[in-house]
N, C-alpha and C. Protein backbone atom coordinates (compact mmCIF):
# COMPACT_ATOMS: atom_id res chain seq x y z
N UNK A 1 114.55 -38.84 -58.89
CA UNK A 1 113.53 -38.88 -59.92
C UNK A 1 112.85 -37.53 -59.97
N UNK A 2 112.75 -37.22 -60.87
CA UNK A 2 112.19 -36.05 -61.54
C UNK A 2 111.47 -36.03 -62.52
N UNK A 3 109.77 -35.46 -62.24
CA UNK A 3 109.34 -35.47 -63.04
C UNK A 3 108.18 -34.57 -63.81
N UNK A 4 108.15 -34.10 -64.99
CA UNK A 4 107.44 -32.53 -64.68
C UNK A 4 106.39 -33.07 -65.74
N UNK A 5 105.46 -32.15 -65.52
CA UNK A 5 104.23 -32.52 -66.71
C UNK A 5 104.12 -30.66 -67.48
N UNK A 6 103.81 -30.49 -68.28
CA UNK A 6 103.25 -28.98 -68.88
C UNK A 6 102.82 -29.04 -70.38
N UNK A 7 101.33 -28.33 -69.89
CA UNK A 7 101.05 -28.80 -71.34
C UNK A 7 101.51 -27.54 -72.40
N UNK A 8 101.04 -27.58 -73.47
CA UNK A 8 101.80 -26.20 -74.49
C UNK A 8 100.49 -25.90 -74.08
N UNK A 9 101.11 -24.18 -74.78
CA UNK A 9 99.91 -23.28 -74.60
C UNK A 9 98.92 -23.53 -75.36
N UNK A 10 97.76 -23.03 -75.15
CA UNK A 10 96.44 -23.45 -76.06
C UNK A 10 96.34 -21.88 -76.51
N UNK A 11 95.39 -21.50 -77.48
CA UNK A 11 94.84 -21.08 -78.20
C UNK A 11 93.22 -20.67 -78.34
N UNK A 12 93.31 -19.91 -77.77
CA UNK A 12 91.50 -19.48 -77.97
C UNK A 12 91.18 -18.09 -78.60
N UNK A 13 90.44 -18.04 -79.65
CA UNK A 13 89.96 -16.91 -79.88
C UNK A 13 91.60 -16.37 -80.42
N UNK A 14 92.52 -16.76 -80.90
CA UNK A 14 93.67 -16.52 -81.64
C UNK A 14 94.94 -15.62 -79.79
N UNK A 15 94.27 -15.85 -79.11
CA UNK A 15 94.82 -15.35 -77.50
C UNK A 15 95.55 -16.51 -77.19
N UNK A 16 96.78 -16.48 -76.46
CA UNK A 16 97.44 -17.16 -75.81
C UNK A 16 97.17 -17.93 -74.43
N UNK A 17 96.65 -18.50 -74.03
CA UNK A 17 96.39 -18.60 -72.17
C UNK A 17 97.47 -19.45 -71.78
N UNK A 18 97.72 -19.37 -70.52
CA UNK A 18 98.62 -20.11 -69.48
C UNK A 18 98.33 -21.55 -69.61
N UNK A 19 99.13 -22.41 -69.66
CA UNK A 19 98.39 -24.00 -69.64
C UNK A 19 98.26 -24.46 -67.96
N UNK A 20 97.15 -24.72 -68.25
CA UNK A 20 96.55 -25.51 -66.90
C UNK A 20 96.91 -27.28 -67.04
N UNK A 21 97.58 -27.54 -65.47
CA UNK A 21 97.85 -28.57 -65.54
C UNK A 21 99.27 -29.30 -65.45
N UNK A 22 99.94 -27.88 -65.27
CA UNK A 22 101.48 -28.06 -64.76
C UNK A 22 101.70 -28.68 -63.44
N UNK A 23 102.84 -29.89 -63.02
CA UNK A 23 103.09 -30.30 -62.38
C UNK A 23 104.59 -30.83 -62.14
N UNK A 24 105.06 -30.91 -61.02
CA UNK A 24 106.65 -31.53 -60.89
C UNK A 24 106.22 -32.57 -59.38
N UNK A 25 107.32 -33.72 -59.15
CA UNK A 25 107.20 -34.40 -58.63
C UNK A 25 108.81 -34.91 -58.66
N UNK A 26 109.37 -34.57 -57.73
CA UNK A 26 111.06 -34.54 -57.52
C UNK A 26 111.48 -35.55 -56.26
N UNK A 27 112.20 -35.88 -56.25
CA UNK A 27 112.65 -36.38 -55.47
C UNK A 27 114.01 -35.71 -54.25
N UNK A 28 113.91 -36.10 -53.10
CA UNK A 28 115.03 -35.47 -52.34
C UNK A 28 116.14 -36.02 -51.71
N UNK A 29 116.44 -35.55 -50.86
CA UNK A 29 117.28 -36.21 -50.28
C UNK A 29 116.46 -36.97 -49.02
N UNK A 30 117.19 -37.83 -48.79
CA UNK A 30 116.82 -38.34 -47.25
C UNK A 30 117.20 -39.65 -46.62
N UNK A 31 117.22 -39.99 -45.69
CA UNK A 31 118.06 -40.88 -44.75
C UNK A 31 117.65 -42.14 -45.34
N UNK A 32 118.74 -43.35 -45.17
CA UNK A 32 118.35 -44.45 -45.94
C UNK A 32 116.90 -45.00 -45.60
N UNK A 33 116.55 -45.74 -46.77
CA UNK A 33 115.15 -46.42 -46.06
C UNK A 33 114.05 -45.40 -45.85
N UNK A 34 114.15 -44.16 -46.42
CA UNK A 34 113.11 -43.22 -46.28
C UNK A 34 113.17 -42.65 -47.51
N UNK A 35 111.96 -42.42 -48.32
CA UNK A 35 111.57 -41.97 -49.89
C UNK A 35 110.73 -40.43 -49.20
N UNK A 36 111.65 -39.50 -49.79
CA UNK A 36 111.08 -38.20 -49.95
C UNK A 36 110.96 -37.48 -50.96
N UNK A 37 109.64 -36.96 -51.63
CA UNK A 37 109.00 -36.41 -52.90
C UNK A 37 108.42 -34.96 -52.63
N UNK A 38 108.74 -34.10 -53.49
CA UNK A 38 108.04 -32.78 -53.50
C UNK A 38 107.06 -33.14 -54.26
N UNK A 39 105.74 -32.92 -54.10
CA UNK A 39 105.06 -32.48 -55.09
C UNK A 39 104.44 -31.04 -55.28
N UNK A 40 104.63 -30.59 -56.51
CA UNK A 40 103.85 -28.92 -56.58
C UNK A 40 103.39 -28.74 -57.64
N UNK A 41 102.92 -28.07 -58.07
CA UNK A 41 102.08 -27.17 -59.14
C UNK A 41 100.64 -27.83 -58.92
N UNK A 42 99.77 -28.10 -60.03
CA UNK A 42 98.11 -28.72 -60.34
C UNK A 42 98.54 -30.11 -60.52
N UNK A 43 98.06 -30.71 -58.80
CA UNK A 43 97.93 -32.09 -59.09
C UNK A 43 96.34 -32.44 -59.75
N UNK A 44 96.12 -33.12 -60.53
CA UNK A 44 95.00 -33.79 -61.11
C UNK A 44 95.09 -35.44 -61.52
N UNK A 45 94.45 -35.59 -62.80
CA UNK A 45 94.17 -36.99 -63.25
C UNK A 45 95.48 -37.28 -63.85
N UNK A 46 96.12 -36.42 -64.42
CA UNK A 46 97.23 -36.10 -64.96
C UNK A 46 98.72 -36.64 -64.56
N UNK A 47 98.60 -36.50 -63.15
CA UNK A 47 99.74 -36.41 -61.88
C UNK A 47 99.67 -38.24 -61.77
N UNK A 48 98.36 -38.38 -61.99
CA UNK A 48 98.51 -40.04 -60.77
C UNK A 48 99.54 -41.03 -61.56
N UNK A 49 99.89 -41.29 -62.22
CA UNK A 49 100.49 -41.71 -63.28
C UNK A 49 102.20 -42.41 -62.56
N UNK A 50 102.66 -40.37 -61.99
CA UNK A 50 103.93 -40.12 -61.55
C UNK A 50 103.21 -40.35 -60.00
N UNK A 51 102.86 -40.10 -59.37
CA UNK A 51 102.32 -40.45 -58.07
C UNK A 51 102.62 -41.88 -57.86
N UNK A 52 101.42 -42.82 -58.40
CA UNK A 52 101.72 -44.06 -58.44
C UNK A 52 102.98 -44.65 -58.70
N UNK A 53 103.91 -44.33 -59.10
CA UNK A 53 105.47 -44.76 -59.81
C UNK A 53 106.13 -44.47 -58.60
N UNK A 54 105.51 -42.97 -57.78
CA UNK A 54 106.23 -42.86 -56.72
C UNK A 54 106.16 -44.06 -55.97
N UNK A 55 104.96 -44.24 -55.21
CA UNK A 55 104.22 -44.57 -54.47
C UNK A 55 105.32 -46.41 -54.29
N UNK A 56 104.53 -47.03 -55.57
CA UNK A 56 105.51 -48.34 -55.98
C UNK A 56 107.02 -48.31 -55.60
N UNK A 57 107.62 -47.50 -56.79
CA UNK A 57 109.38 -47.52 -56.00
C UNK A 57 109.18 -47.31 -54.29
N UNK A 58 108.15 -46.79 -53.80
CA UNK A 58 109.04 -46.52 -52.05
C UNK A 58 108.20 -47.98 -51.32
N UNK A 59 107.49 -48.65 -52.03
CA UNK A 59 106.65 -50.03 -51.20
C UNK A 59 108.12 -50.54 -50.30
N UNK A 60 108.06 -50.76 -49.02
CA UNK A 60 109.35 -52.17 -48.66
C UNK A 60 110.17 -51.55 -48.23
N UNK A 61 110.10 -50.01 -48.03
CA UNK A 61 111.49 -48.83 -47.17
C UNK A 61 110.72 -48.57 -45.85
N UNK A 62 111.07 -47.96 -45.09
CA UNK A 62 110.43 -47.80 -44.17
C UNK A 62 109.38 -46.64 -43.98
N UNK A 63 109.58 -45.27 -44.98
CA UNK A 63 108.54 -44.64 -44.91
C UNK A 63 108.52 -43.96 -46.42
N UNK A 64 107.87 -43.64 -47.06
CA UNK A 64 107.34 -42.80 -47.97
C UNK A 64 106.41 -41.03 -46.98
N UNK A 65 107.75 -39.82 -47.47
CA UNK A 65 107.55 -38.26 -47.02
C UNK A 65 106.47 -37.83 -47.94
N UNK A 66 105.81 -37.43 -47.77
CA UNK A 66 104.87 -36.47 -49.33
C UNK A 66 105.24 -35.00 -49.14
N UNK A 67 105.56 -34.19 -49.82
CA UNK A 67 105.77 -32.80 -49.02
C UNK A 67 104.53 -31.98 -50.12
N UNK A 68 104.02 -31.34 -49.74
CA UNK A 68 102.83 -31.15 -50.59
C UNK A 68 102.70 -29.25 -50.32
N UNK A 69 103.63 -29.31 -50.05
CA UNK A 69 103.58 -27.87 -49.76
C UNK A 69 103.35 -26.32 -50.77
N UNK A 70 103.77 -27.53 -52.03
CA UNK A 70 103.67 -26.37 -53.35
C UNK A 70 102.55 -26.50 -53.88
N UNK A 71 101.58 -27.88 -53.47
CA UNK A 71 100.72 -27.11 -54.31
C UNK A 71 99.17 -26.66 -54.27
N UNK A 72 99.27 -26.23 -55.40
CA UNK A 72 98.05 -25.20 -55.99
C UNK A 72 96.54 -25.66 -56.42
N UNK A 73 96.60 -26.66 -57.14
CA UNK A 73 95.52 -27.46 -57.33
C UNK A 73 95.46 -28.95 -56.65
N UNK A 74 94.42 -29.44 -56.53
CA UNK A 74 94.31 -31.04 -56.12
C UNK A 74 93.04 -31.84 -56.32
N UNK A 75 92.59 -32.54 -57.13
CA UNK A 75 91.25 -33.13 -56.76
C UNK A 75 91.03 -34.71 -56.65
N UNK A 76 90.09 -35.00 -56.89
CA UNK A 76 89.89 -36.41 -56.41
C UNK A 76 90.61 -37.38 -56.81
N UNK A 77 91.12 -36.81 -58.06
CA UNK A 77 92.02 -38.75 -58.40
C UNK A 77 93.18 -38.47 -57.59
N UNK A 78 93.71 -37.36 -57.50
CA UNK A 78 95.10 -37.66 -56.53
C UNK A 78 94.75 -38.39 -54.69
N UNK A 79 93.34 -37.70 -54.90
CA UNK A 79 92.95 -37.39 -53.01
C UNK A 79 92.80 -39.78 -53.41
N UNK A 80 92.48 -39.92 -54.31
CA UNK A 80 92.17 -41.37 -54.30
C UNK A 80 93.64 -42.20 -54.66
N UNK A 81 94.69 -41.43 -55.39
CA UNK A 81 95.63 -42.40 -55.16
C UNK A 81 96.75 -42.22 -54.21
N UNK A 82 96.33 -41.23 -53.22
CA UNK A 82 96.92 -41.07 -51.75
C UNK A 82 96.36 -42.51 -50.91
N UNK A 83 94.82 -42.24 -51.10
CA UNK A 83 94.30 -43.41 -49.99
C UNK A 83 94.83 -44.82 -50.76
N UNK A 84 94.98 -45.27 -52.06
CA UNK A 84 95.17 -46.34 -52.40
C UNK A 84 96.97 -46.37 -52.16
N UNK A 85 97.72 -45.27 -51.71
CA UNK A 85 99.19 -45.51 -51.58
C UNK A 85 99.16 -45.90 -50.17
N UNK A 86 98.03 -44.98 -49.24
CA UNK A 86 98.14 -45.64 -48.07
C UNK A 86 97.89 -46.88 -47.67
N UNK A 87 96.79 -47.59 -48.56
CA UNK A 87 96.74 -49.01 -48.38
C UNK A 87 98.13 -49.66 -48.68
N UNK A 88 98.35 -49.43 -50.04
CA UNK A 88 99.42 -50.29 -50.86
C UNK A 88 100.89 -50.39 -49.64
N UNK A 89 100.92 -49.25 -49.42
CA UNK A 89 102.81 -49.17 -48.26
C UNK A 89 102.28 -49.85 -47.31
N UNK A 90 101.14 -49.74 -46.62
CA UNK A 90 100.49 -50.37 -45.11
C UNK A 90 100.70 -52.14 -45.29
N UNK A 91 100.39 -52.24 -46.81
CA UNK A 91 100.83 -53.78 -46.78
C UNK A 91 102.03 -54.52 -46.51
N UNK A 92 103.03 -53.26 -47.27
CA UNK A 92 104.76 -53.76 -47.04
C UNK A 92 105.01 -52.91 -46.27
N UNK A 93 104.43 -52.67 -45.00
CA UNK A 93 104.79 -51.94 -43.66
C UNK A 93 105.70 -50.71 -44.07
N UNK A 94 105.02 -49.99 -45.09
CA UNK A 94 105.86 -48.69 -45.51
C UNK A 94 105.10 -47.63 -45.08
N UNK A 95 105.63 -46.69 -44.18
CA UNK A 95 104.66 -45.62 -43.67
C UNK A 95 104.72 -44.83 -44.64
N UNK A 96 103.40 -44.04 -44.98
CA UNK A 96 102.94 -42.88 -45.34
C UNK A 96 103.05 -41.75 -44.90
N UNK A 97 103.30 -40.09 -44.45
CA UNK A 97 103.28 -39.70 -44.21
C UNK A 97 102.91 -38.22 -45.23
N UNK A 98 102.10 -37.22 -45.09
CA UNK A 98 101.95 -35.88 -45.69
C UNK A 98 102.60 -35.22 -44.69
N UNK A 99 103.00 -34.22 -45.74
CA UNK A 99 103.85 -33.09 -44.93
C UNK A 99 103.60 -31.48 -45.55
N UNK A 100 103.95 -30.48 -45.04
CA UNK A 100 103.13 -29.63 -45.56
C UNK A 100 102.03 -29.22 -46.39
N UNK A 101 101.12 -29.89 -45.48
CA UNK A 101 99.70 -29.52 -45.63
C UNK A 101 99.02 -28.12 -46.05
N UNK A 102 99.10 -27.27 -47.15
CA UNK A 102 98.45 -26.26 -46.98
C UNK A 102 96.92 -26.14 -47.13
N UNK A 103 96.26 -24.85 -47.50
CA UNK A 103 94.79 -24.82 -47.56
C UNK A 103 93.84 -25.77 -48.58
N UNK A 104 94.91 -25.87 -50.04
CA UNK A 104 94.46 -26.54 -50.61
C UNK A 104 94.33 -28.02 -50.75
N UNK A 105 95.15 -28.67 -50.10
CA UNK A 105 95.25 -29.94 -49.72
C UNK A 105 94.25 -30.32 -48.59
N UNK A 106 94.70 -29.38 -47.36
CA UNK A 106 93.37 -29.44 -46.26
C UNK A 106 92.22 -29.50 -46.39
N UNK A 107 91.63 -28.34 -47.34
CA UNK A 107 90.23 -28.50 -47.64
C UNK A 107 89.60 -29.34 -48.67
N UNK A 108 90.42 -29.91 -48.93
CA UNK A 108 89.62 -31.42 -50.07
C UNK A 108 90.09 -33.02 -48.94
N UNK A 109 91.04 -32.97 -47.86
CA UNK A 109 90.90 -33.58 -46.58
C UNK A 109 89.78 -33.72 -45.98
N UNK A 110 89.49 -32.24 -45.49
CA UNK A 110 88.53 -32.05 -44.47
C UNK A 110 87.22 -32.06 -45.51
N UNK A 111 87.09 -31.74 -46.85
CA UNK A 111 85.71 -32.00 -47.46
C UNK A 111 84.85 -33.14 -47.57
N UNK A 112 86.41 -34.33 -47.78
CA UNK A 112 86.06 -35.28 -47.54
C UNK A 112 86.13 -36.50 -46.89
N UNK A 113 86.55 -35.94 -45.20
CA UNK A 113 86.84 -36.32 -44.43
C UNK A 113 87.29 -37.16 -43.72
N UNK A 114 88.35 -36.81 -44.80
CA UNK A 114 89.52 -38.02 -45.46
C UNK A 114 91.08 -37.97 -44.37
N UNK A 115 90.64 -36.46 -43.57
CA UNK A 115 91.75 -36.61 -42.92
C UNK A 115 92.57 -37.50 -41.93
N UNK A 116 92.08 -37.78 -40.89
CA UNK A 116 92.05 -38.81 -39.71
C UNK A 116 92.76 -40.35 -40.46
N UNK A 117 92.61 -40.27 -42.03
CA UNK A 117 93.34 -41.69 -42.63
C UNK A 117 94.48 -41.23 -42.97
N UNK A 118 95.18 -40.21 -42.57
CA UNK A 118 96.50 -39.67 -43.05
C UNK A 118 97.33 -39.55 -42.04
N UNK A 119 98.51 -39.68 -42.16
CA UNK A 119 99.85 -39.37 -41.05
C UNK A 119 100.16 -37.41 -41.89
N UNK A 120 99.75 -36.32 -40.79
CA UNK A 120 99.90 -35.15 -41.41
C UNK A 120 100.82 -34.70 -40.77
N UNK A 121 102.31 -33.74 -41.05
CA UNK A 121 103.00 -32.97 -40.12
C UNK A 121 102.96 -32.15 -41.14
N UNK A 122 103.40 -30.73 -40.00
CA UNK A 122 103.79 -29.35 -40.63
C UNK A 122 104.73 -29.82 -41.57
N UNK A 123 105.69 -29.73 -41.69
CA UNK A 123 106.62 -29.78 -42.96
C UNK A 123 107.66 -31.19 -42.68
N UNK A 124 108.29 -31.34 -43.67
CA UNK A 124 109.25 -32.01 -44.37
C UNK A 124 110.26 -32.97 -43.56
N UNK A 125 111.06 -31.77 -42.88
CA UNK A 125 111.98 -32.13 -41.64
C UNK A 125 111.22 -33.22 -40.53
N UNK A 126 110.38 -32.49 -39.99
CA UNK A 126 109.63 -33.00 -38.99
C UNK A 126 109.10 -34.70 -39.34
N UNK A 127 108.56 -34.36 -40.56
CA UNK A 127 108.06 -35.57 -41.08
C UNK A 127 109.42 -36.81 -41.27
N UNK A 128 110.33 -36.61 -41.70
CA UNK A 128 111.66 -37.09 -41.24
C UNK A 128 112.11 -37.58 -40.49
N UNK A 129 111.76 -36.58 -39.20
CA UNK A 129 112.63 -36.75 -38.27
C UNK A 129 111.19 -37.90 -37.47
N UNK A 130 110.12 -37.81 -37.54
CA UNK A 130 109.19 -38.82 -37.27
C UNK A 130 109.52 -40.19 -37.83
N UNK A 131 109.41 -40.05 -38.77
CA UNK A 131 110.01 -41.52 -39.32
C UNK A 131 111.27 -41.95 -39.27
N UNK A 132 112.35 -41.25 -39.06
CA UNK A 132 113.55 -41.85 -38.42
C UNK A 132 113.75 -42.36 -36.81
N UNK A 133 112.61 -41.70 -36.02
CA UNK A 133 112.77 -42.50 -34.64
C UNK A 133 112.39 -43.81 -34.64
C-alpha cells in the first residue's frame, strides 16, 4: 500500500510557493504476521486518514513497525492517532512499535510526555527483529 498526499501549488501575491502538507505512507516488506510502513514528509490532520487505514489493516498480526524516520513535520492529530493505534492493536494483541525516531517526532514525545506509552527503537531492522523473537 502506497499512499501519497500533495497538495498543488498555491498562489500568493501572483508567486508560486512549495505546497505544505506533502506526505507518503508505503508499505514494506516484512516477515509474515508483521505490518511495516514508512512514513515521511508533513504528517498532520491530513495524514490520519492513511494512518488509521494503516493502523486497521495490521489489527490481529502480530506487530504493526512505524518507521518514522523521514519525517519532517508532526503534530497532534497524528501524535493522537498513534496513541489511539496503540490502544486499538493492544486490543487484538497487535504490537505497536516506532522506529526511527528522529528530533521531530521526539520532541512532540517528550513535549508531551507521551513517550514511555510507546515501544521506540533506533530503526526499522531492529524493530523487526524485536518483534520476530
Amino acid at each position: 500500500m502506497t499512499e501519497s498526499h500533495r497538495l498543488h501549488a498555491a498562489q500568493i501575491d501572483g508567486a508560486s510557493i512549495s505546497p505544505a502538507g506533502a506526505f507518503t505512507v508505503e508499505a514494506r516488506s516484512a516477515p509474515p504476521d508483521v505490518a511495516v510502513a514508512e512514513l515521511s514528509g508533513e504528517l498532520d490532520i491530513a495524514a490520519t486518514a492513511a494512518v488509521r487505514s494503516l493502523v486497521d489493516d495490521s489489527a490481529g498480526g502480530r506487530a504493526l513497525v512505524l518507521d518514522l524516520s523521514r519525517v519532517t513535520f508532526v503534530d497532534s492529530s497524528i501524535l493522537k492517532e498513534l496513541l489511539r493505534a496503540g490502544a486499538e492493536l493492544e486490543r487484538h494483541e497487535t504490537r505497536l512499535v516506532l522506529a526511527g525516531i528522529g528530533p521531530v517526532v521526539r520532541r512532540l514525545l517528550e513535549l508531551t510526555r507521551t513517550t514511555e506509552l510507546f515501544t521506540l527503537v533506533d530503526d526499522p531492522a531492529a524493530a523487526v527483529a524485536l518483534v520476530a523473537a
